[in-house]
C-alpha atoms as a PDB file:
ATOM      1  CA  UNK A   1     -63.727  37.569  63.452  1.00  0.00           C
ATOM      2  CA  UNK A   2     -62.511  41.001  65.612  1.00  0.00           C
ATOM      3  CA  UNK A   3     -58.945  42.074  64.820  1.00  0.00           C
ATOM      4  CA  UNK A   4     -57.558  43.776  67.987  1.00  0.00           C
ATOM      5  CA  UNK A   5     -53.884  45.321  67.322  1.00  0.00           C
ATOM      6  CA  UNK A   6     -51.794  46.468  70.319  1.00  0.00           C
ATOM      7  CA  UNK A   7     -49.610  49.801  69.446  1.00  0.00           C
ATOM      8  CA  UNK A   8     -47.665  52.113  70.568  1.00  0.00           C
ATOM      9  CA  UNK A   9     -44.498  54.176  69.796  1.00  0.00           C
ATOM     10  CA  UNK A  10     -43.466  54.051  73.307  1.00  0.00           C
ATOM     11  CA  UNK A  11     -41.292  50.923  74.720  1.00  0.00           C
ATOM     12  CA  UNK A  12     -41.526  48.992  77.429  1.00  0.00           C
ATOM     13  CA  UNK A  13     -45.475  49.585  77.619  1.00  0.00           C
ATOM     14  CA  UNK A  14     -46.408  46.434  78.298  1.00  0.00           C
ATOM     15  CA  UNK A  15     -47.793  45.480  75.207  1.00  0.00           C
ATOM     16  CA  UNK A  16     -46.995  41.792  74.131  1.00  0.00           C
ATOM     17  CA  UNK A  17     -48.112  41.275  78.094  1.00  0.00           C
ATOM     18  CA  UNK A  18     -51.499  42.844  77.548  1.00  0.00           C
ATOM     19  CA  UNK A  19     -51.606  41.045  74.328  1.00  0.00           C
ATOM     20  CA  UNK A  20     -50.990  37.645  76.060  1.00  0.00           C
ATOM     21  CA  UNK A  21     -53.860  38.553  79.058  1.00  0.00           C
ATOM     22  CA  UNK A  22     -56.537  39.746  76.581  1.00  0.00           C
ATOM     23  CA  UNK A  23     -56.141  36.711  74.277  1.00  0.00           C
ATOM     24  CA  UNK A  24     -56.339  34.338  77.453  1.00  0.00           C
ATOM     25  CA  UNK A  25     -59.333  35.994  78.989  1.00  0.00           C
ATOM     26  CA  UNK A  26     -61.021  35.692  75.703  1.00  0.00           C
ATOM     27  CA  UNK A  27     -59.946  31.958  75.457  1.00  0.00           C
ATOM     28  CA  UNK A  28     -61.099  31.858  79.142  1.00  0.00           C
ATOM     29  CA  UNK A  29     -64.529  33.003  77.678  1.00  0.00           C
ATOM     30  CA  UNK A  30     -64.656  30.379  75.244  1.00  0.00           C
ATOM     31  CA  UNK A  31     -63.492  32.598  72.144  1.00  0.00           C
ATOM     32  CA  UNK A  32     -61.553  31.125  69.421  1.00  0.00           C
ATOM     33  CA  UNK A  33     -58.420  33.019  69.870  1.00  0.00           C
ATOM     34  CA  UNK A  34     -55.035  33.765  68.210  1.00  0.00           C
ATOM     35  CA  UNK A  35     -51.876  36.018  68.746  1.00  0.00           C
ATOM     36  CA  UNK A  36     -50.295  37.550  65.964  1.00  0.00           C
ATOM     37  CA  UNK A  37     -46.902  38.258  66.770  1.00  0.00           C
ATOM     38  CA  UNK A  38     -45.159  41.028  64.892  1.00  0.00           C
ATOM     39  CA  UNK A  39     -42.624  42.294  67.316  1.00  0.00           C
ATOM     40  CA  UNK A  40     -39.055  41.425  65.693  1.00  0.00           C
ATOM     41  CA  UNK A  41     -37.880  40.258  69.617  1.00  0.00           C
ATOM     42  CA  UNK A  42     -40.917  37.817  69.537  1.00  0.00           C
ATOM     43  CA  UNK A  43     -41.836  38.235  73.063  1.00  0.00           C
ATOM     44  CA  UNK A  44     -45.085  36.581  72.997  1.00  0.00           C
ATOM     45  CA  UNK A  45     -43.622  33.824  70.701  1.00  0.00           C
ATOM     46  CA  UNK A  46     -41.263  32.792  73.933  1.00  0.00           C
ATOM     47  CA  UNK A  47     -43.967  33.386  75.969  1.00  0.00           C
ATOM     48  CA  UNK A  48     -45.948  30.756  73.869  1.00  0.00           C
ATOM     49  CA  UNK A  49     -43.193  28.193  73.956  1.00  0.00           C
ATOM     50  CA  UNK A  50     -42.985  28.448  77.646  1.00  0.00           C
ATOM     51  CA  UNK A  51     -46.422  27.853  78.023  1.00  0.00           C
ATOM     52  CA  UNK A  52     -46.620  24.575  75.411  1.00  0.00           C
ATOM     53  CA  UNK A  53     -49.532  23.395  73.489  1.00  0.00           C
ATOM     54  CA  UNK A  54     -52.190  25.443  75.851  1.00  0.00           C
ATOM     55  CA  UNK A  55     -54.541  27.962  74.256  1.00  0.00           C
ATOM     56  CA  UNK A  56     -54.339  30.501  72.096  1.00  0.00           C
ATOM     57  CA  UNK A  57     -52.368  30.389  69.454  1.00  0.00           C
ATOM     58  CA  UNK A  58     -49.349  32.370  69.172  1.00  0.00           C
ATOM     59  CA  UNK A  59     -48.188  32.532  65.521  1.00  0.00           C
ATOM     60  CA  UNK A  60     -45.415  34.883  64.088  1.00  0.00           C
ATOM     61  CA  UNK A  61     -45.395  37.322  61.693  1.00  0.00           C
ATOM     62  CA  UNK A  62     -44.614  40.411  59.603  1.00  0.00           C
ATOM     63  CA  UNK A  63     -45.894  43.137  57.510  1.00  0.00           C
ATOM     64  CA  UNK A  64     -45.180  40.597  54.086  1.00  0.00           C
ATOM     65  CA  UNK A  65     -47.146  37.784  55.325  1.00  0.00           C
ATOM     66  CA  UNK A  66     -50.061  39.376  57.711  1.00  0.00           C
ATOM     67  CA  UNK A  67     -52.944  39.502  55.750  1.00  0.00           C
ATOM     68  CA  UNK A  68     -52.192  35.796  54.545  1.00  0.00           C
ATOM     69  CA  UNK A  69     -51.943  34.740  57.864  1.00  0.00           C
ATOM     70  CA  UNK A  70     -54.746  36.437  58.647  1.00  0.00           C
ATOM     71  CA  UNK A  71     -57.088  34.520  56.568  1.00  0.00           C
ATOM     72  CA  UNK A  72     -55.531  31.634  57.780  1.00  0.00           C
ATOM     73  CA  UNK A  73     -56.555  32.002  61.451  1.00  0.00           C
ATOM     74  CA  UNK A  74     -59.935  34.030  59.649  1.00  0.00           C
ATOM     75  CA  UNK A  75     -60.468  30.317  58.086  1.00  0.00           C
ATOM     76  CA  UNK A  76     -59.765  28.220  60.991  1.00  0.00           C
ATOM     77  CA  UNK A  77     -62.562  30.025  63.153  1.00  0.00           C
ATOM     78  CA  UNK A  78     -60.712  32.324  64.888  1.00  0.00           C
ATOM     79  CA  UNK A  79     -63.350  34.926  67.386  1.00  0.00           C
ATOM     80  CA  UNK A  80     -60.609  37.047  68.132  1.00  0.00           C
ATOM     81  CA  UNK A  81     -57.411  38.368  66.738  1.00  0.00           C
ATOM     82  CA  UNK A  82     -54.835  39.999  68.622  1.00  0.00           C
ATOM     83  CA  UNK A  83     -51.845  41.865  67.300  1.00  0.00           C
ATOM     84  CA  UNK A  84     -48.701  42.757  68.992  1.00  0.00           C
ATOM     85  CA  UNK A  85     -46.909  45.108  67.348  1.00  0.00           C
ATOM     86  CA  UNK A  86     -43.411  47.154  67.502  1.00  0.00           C
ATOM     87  CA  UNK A  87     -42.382  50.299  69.151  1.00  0.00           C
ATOM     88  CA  UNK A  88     -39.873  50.747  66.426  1.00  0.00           C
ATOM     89  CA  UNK A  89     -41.317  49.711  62.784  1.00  0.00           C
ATOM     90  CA  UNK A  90     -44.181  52.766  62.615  1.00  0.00           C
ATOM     91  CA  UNK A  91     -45.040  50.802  58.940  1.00  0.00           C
ATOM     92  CA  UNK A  92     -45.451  47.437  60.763  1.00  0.00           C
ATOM     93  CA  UNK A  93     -47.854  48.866  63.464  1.00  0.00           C
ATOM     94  CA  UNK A  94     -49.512  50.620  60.564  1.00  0.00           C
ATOM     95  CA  UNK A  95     -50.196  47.031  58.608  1.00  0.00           C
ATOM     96  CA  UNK A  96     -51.750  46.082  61.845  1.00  0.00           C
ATOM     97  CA  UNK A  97     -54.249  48.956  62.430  1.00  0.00           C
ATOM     98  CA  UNK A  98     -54.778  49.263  58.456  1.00  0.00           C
ATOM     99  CA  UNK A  99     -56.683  45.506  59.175  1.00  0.00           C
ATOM    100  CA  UNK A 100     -58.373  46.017  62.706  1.00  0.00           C
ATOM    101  CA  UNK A 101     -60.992  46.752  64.118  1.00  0.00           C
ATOM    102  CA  UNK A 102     -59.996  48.258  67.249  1.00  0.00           C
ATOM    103  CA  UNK A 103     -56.674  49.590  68.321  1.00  0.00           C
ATOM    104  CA  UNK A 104     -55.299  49.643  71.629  1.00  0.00           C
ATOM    105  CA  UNK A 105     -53.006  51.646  73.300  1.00  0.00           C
ATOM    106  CA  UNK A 106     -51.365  50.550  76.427  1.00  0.00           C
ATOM    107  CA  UNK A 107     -49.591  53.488  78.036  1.00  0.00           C
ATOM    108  CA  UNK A 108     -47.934  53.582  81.730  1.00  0.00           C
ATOM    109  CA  UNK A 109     -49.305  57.030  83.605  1.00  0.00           C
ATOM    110  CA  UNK A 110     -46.045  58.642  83.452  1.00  0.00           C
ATOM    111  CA  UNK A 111     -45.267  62.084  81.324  1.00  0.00           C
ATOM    112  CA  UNK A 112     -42.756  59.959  78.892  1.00  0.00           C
ATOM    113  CA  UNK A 113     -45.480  57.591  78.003  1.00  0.00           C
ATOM    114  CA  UNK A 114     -48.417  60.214  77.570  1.00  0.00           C
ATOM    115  CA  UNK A 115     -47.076  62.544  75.337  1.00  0.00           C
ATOM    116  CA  UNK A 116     -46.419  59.416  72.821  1.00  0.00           C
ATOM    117  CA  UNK A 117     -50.399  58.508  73.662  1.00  0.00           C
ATOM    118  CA  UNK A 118     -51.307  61.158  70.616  1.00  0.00           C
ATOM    119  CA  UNK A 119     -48.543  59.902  68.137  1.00  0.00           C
ATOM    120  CA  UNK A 120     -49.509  56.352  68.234  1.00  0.00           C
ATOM    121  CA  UNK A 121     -53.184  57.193  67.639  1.00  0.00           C
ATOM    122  CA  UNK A 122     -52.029  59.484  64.504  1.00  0.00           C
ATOM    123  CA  UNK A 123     -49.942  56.612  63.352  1.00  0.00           C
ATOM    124  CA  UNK A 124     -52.998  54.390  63.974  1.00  0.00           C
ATOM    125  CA  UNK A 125     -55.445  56.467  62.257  1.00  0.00           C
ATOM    126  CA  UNK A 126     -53.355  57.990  59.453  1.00  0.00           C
ATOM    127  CA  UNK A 127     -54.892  56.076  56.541  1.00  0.00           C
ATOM    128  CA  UNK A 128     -58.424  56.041  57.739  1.00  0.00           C
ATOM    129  CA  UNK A 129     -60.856  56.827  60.584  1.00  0.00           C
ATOM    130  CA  UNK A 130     -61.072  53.455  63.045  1.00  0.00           C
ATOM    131  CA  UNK A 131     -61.809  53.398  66.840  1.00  0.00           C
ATOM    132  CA  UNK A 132     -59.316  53.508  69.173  1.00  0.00           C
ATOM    133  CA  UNK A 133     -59.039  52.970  73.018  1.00  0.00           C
ATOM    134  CA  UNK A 134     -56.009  54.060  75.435  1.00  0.00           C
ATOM    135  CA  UNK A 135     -55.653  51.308  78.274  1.00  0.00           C
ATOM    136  CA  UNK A 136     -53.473  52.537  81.395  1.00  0.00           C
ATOM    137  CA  UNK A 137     -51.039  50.150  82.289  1.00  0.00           C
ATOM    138  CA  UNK A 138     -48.758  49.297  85.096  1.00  0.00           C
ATOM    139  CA  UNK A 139     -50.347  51.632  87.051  1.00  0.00           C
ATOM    140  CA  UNK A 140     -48.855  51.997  91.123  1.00  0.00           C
ATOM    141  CA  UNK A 141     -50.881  51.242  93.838  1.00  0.00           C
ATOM    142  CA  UNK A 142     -50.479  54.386  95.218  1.00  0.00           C
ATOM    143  CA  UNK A 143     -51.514  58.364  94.485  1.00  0.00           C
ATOM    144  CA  UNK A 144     -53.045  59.011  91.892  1.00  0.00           C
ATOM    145  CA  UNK A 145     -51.844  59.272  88.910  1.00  0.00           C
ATOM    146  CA  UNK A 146     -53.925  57.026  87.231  1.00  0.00           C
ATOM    147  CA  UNK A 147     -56.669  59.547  87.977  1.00  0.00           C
ATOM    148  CA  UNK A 148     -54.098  62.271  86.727  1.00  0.00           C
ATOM    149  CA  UNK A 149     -53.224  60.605  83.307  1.00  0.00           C
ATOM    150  CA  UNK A 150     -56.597  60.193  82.569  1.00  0.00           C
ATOM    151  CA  UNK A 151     -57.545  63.602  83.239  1.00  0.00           C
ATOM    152  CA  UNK A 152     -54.753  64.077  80.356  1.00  0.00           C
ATOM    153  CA  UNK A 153     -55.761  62.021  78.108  1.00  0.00           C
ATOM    154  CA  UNK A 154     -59.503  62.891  78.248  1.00  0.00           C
ATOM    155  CA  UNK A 155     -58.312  66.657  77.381  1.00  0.00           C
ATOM    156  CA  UNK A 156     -57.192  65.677  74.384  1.00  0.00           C
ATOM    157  CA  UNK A 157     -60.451  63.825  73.487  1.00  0.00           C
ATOM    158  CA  UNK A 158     -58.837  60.563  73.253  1.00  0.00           C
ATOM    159  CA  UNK A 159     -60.934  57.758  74.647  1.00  0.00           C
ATOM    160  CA  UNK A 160     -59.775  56.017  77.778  1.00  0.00           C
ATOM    161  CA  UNK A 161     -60.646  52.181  79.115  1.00  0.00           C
ATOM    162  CA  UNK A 162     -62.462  52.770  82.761  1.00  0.00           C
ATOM    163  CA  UNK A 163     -60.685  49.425  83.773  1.00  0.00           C
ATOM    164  CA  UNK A 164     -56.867  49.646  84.965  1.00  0.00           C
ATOM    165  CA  UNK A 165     -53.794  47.381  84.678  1.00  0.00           C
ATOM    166  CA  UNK A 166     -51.692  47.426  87.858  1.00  0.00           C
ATOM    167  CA  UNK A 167     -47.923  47.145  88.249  1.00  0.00           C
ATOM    168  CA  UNK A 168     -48.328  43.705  90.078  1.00  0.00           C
ATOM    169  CA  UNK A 169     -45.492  41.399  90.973  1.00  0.00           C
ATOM    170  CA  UNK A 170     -47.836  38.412  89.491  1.00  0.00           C
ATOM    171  CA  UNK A 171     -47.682  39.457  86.461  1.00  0.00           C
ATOM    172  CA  UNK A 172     -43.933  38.537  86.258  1.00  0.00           C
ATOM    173  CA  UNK A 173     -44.556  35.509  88.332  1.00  0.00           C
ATOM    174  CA  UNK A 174     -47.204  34.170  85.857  1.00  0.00           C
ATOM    175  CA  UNK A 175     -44.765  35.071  82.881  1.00  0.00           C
ATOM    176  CA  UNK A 176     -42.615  32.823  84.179  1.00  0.00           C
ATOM    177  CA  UNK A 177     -44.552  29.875  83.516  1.00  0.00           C
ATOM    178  CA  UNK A 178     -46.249  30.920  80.254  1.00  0.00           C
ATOM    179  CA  UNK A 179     -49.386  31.955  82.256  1.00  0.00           C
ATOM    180  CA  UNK A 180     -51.130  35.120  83.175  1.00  0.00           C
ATOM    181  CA  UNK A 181     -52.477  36.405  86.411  1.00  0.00           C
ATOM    182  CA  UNK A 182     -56.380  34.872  85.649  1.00  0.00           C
ATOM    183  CA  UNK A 183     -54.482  31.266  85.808  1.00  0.00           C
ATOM    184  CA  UNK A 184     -52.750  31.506  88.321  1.00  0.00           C
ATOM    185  CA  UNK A 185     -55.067  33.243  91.116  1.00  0.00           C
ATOM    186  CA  UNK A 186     -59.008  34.042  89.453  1.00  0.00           C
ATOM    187  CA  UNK A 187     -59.451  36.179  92.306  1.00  0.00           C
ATOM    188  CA  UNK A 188     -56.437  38.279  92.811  1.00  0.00           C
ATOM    189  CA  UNK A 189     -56.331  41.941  92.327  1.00  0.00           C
ATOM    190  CA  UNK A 190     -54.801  41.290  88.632  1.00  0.00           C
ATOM    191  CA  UNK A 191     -57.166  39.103  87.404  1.00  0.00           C
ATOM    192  CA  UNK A 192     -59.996  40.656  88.093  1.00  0.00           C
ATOM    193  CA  UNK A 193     -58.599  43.862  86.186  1.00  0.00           C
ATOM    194  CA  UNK A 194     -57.686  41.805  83.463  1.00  0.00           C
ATOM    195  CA  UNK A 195     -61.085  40.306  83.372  1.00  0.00           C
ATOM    196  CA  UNK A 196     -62.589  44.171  83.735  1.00  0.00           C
ATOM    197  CA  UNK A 197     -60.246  45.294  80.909  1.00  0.00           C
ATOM    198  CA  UNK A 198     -61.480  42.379  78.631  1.00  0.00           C
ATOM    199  CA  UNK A 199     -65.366  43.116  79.386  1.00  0.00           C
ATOM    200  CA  UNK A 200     -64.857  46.828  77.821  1.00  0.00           C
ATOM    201  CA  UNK A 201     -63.075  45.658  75.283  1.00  0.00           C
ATOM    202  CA  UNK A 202     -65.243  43.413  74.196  1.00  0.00           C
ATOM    203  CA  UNK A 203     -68.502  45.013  74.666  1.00  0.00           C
ATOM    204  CA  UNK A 204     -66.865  47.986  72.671  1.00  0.00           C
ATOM    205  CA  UNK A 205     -66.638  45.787  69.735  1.00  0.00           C
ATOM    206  CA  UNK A 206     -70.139  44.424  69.780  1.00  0.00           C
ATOM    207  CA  UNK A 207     -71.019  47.843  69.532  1.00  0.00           C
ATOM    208  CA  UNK A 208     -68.198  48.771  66.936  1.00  0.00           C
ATOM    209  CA  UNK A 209     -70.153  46.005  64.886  1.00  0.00           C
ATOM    210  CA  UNK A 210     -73.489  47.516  65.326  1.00  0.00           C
ATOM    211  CA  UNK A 211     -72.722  50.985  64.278  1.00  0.00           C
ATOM    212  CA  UNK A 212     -70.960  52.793  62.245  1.00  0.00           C
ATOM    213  CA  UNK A 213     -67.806  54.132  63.078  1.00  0.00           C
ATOM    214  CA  UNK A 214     -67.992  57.922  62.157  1.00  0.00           C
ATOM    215  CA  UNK A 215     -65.127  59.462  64.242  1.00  0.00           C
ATOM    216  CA  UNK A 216     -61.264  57.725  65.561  1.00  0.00           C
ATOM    217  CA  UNK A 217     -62.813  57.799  69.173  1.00  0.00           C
ATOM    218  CA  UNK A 218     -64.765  55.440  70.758  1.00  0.00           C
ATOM    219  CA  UNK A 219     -67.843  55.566  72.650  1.00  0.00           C
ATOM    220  CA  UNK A 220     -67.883  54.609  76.031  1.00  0.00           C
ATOM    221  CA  UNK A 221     -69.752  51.942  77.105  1.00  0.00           C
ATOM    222  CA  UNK A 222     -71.177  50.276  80.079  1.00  0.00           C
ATOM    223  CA  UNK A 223     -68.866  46.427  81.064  1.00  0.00           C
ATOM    224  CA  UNK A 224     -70.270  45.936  84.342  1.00  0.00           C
END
């Protein structure tokens, strides 16, 4: 079982909705899945009940009861664990990385957001060396400041995902309905970077699980 935990110390990131596409596309790819929901405002626990019995599993939880909860998605033959985490409680989101074995970190391209990018790693990597990955999130359509953040990010030797999250109405229009964009439309523009987001992430792991981990970074890998 692969424990993924979402952090960051900057609200309104987009986390609990990266959370909730990630643990769908793995679902979607026939993966055992289940959403650990630490966030206090329980976004992806509403998102759960508006969605109804459908996969994955959306169970919530805090820093007491996480590792026994763990084992108890570990024991019902959970593939893939994903943690959403809050902004606020920096010993909650450290719980969560203390047990993964990856840690994302959605950031927008915008100033505010990257200059938190190197605070939520520390946080994330303050007990012990573990691979992490920044994932660029509601990113516009136009310019380029994806381009520009990652320029920023990579000159700080933090790893970046090559796949991109755009700021796309259908993400709120999925939301709605307890869905995300790859249910809703497999071939719009935000499923497919969903589904290119997912790839990485997942081919990242295998290799994660192949070799040691020797520095917080990850490698970069091919998920074409």
């Amino acid at each position: 079982m692969k424990i993924i935990s979402l952090i960051t110390q900057k609200g309104g990131s987009g986390k609990s909705t990266l959370a909730e596409c990630l643990a769908v596309a793995a679902t979607l790819d026939n993966k055992a899945v289940a959403i650990l929901d630490m966030d206090p405002q329980g976004s992806a626990i509403s998102w759960k009940q508006r969605r109804g019995s459908s996969d994955p599993a959306v169970l919530p939880v805090t820093m007491t009861n996480l590792s026994e909860e763990i084992e108890r998605v570990r024991t019902s033959g959970a593939d893939y664990v994903f943690i959403d985490t809050p902004a606020r409680l920096s010993d909650w989101a450290m719980a969560a990385a203390k047990v993964s074995d990856l840690v994302i970190i959605p950031s927008r391209p915008t100033i505010k957001d990257l200059e938190r990018v190197e605070a939520s790693i520390k946080l994330s990597t303050l007990d012990n060396i573990r691979p992490v990955l920044v994932v660029l999130n509601q990113v516009r359509s136009r310019g380029n400041r994806d381009e520009q953040a990652e320029n920023y990010i990579k000159s700080k030797n933090f790893p970046v995902c090559p796949g991109r999250i755009g700021n796309r109405v259908m993400f709120e229009d999925a939301d709605t309905f307890g869905l995300t964009p790859q249910e809703v439309d497999q071939e719009g523009k935000a499923a497919i970077e969903i589904k290119h987001v997912y790839k990485y992430i997942s081919h990242l792991l295998d290799q994660i699980k192949n070799e040691p981990v020797s520095e917080q970074t990850s490698k970069v890998v091919n998920y074409e």
